[in-house]
Protein backbone atom coordinates (compact mmCIF):
# COMPACT_ATOMS: atom_id res chain seq x y z
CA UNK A 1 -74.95 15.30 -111.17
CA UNK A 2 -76.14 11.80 -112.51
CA UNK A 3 -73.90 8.86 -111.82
CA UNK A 4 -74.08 5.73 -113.64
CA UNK A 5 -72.32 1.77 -112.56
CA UNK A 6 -70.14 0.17 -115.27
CA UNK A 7 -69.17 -3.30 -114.64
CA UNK A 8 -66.23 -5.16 -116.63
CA UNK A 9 -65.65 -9.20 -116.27
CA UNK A 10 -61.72 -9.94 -115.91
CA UNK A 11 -63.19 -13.86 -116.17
CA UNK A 12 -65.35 -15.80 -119.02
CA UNK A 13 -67.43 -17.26 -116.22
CA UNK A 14 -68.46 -13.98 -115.29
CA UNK A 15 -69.22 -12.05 -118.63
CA UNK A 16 -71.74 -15.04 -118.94
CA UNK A 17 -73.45 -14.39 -115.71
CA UNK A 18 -74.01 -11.07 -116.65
CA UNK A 19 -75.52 -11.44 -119.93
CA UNK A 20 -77.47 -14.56 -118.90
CA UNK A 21 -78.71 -11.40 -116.13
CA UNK A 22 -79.08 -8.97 -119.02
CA UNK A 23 -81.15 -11.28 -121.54
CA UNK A 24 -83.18 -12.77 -118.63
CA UNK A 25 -83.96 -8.69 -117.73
CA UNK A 26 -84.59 -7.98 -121.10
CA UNK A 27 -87.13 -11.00 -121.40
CA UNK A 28 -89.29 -9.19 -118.34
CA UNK A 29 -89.02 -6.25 -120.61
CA UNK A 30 -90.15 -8.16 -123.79
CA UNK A 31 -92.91 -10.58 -121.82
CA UNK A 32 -94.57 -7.22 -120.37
CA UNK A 33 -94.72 -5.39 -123.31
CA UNK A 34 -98.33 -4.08 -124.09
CA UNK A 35 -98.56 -4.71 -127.54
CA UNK A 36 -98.01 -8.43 -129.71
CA UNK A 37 -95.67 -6.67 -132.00
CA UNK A 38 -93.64 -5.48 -128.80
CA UNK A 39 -93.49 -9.35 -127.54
CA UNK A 40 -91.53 -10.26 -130.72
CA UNK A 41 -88.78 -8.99 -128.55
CA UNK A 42 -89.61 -11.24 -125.72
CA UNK A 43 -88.72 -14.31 -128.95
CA UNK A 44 -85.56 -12.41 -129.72
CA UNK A 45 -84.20 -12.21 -126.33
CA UNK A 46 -85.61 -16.32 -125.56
CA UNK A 47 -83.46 -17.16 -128.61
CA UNK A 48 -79.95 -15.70 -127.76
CA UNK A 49 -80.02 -17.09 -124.28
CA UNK A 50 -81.26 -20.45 -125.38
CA UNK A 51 -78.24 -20.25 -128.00
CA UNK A 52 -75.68 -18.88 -125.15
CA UNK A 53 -76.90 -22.37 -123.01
CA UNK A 54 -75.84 -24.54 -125.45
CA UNK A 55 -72.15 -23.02 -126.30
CA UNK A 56 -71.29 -22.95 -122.64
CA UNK A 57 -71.81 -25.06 -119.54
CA UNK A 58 -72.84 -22.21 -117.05
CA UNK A 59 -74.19 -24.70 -114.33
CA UNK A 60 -70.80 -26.71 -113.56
CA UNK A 61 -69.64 -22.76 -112.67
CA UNK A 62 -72.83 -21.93 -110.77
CA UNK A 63 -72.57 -24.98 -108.79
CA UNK A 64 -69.13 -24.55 -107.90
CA UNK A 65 -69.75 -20.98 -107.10
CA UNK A 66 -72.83 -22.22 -104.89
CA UNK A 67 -69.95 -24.46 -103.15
CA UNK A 68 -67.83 -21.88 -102.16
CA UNK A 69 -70.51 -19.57 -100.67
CA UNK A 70 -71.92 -22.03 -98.49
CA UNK A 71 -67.84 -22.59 -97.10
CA UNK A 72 -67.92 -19.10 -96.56
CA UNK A 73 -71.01 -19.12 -94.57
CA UNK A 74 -70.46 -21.99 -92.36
CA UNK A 75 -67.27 -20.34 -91.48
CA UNK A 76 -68.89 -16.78 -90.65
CA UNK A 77 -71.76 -18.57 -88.43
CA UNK A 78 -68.91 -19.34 -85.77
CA UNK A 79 -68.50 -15.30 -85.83
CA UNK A 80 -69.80 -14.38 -82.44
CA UNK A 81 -71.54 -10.79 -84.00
CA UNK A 82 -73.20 -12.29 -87.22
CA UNK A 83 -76.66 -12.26 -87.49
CA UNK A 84 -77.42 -16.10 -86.84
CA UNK A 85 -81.26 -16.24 -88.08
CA UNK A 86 -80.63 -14.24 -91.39
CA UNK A 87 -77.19 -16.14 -91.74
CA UNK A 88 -79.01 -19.37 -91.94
CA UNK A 89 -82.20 -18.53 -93.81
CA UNK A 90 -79.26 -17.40 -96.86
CA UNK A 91 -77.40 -20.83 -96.23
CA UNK A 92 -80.74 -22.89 -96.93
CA UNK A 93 -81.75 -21.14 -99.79
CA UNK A 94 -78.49 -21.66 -101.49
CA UNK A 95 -78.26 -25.17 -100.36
CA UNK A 96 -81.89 -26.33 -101.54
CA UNK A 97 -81.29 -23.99 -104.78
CA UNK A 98 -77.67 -26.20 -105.48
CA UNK A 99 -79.76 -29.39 -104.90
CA UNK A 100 -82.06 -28.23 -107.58
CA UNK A 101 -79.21 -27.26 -110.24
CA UNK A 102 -77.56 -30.70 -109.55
CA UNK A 103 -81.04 -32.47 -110.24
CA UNK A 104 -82.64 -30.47 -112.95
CA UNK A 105 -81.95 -31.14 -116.51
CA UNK A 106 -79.45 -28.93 -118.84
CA UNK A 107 -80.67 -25.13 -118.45
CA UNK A 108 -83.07 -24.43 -121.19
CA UNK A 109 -83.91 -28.09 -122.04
CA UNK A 110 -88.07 -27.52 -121.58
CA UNK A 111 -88.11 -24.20 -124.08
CA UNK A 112 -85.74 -26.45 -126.17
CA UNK A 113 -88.51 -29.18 -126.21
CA UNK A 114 -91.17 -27.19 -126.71
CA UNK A 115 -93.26 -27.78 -130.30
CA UNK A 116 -94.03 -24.23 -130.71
CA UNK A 117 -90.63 -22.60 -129.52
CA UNK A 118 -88.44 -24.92 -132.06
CA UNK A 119 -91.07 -24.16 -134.96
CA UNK A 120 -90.34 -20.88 -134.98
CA UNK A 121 -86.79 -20.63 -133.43
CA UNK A 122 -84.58 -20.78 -136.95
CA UNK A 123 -86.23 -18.09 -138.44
CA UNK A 124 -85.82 -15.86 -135.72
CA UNK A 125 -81.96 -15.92 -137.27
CA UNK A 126 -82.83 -15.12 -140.28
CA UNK A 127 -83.00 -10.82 -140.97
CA UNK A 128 -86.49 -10.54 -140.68
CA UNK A 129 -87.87 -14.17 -140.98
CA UNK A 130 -90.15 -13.61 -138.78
CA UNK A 131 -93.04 -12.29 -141.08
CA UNK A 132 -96.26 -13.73 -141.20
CA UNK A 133 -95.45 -15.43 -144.68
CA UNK A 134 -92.75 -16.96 -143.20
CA UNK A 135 -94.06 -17.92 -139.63
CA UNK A 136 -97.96 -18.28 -140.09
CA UNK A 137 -98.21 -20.01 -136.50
CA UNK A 138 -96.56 -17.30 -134.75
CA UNK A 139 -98.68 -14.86 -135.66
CA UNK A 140 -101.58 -16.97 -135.29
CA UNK A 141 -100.22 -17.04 -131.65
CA UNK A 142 -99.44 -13.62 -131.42
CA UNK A 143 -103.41 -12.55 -132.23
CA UNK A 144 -104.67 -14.44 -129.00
CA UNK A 145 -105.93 -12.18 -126.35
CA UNK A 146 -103.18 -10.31 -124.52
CA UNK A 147 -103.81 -12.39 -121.19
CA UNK A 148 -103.84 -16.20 -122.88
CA UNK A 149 -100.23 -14.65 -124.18
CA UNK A 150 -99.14 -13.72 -120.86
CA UNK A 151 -99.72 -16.83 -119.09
CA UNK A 152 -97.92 -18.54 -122.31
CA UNK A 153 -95.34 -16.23 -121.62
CA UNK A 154 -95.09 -16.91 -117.66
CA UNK A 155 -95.01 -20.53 -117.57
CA UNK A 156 -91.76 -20.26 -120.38
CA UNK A 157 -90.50 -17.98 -117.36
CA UNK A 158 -91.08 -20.21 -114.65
CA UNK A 159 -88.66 -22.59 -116.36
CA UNK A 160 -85.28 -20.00 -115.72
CA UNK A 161 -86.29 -19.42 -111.91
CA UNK A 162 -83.53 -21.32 -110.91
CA UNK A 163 -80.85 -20.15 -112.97
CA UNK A 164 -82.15 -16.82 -112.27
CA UNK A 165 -82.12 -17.22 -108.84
CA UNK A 166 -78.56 -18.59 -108.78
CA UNK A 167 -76.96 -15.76 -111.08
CA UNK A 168 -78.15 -13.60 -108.71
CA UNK A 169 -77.03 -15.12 -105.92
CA UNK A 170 -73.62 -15.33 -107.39
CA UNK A 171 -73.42 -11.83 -109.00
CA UNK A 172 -74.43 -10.37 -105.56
CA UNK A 173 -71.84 -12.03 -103.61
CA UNK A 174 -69.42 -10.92 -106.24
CA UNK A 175 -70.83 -7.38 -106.18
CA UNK A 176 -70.78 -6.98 -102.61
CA UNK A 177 -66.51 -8.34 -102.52
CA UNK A 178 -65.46 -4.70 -103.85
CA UNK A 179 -65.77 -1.43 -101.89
CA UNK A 180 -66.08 1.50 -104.43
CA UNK A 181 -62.53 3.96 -103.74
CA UNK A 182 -62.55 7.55 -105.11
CA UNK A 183 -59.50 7.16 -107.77
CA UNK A 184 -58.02 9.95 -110.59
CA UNK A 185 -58.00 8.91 -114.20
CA UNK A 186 -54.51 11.10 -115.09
CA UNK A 187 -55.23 12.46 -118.70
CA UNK A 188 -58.11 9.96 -119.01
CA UNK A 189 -56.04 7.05 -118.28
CA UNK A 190 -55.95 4.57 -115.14
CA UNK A 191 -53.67 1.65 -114.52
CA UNK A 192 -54.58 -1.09 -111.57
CA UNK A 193 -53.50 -4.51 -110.53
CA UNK A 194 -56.01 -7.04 -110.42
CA UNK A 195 -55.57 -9.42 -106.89
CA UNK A 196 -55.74 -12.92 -107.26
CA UNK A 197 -59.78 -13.06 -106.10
CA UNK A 198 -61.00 -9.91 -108.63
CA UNK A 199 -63.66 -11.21 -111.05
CA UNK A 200 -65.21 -8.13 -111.53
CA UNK A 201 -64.26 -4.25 -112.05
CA UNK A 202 -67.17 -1.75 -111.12
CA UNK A 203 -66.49 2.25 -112.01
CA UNK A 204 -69.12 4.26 -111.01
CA UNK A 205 -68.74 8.07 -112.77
CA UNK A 206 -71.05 11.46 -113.51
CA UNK A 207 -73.09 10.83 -116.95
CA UNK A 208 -73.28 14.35 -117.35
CA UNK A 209 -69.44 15.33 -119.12
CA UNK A 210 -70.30 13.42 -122.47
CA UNK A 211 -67.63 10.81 -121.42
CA UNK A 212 -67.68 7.11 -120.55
CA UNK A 213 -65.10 4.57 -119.54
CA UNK A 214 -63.57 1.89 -121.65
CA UNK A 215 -61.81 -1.31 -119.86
CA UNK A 216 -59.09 -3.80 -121.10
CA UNK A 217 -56.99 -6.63 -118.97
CA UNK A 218 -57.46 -10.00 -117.74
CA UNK A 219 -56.98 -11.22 -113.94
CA UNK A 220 -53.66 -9.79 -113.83
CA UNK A 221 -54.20 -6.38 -114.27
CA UNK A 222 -56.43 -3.95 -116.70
CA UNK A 223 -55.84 -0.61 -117.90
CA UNK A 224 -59.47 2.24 -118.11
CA UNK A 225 -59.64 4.66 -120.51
CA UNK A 226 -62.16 7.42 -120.64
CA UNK A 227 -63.64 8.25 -124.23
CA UNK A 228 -65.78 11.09 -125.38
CA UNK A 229 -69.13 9.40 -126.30
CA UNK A 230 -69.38 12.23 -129.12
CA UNK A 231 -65.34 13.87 -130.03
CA UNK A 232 -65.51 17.21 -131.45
CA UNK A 233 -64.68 16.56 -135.46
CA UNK A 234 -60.51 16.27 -135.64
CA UNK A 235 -59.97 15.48 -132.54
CA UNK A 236 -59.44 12.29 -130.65
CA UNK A 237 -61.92 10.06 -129.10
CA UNK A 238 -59.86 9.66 -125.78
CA UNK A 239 -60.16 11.85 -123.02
CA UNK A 240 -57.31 14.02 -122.56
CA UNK A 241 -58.33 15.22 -118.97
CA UNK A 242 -57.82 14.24 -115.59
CA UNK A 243 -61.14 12.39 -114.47
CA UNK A 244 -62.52 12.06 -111.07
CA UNK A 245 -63.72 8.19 -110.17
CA UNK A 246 -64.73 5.38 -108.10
CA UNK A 247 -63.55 1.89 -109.06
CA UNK A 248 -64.76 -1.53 -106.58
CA UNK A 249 -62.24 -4.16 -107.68
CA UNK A 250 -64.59 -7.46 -106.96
């Protein structure tokens, strides 16, 4: 029996960690693609992130999230059982890693800059503007050998370390709050309470009954529905069964 992790943000702050973690994932897939055509999706992906940057201001949260993990670890170091060494090498990184957030311009400010990048960066909002009638430069770029490309490709990436580093510092910490519980979706259909500190709701469930859940709430409490992924013709999309479950409230 295959299992499979859903995760659903009760706050803004973290649905945008998680898609700045999806896009920056999906721009690995794109950047290691082994054909040019493949790497259009690398442009795609560099695009919406660069667009979610400038509608929110994700490093005032990180930094304040960066805060309040290195409060909790100063407090757990006077724990008498904690592992000192390993307690201390975390500490530093996410010191040195808040220094650099505080100092470093606006996140995505170099790609933003960069000639190439904003030449071709409209069209890639346009349904298929990216031809090579339309972008001439960008295909000139895409017919350089597959290793000049790559390096291109890697020193755009070396400009998001940071911010990749921190949302996965912070998603970890967030991840690691919840314990998954065995619960019972009655009829397909779970109530909880959210406590004050749940950011995050994780339900972990078999992929192999044709069913997946569905989650609605806010930091107060949130409601999970199971739906058939394909209902029989007539019938309803909700699951009308009693499902077996694991939920971590985070």
């Amino acid at each position: 029996m295959s299992d499979t992790v859903y995760e659903f943000p009760l706050k803004e702050k973290v649905r945008n960690y998680l898609r700045i973690e999806q896009l920056i994932a999906q721009l690995k897939s794109g950047a290691s693609a082994p054909s040019a055509q493949l790497q259009m999706y690398f442009f795609d992906q560099l695009f919406t992130l660069l667009d979610l940057f400038e509608r929110i201001d994700i490093r005032t949260d990180i930094v304040k999230d960066l805060d309040a993990h290195e409060k909790n670890l100063v407090y757990w170091s006077q724990h008498p059982n904690i592992d000192s060494s390993a307690l201390e090498n975390t500490l530093r990184s996410i010191v040195n890693l808040r220094d650099k957030l505080k100092s470093c311009k606006k996140f995505g400010t170099e790609l933003k800059e960069d000639k190439f990048l904003s030449a071709i960066r409209q069209r890639f909002a346009i349904p298929g503007g990216a031809c090579s009638f339309d972008l001439p430069n960008l295909h000139y770029w895409l017919g350089q050998p597959g290793e000049s490309r790559q390096d291109t490709m890697k020193s755009w990436m070396l400009t998001l370390v940071n911010v990749e580093e921190a949302i996965a510092i912070c998603l970890s910490f967030l991840r690691e709050r919840g314990q998954f519980r065995a619960l019972n979706a009655t009829n397909g259909f779970y109530q909880g309470v959210a406590e004050d500190k749940n950011e995050l709701i994780r339900v972990r469930c078999t992929v192999d009954e044709g069913y997946y859940p569905n989650l609605s709430g806010n930091k107060y409490r949130y409601a999970l529905r199971f739906m058939w992924f394909t209902p029989e013709p007539g019938k309803s999309s909700s699951v009308d069964d009693d499902i077996s479950f694991s939920l971590a409230a985070c």
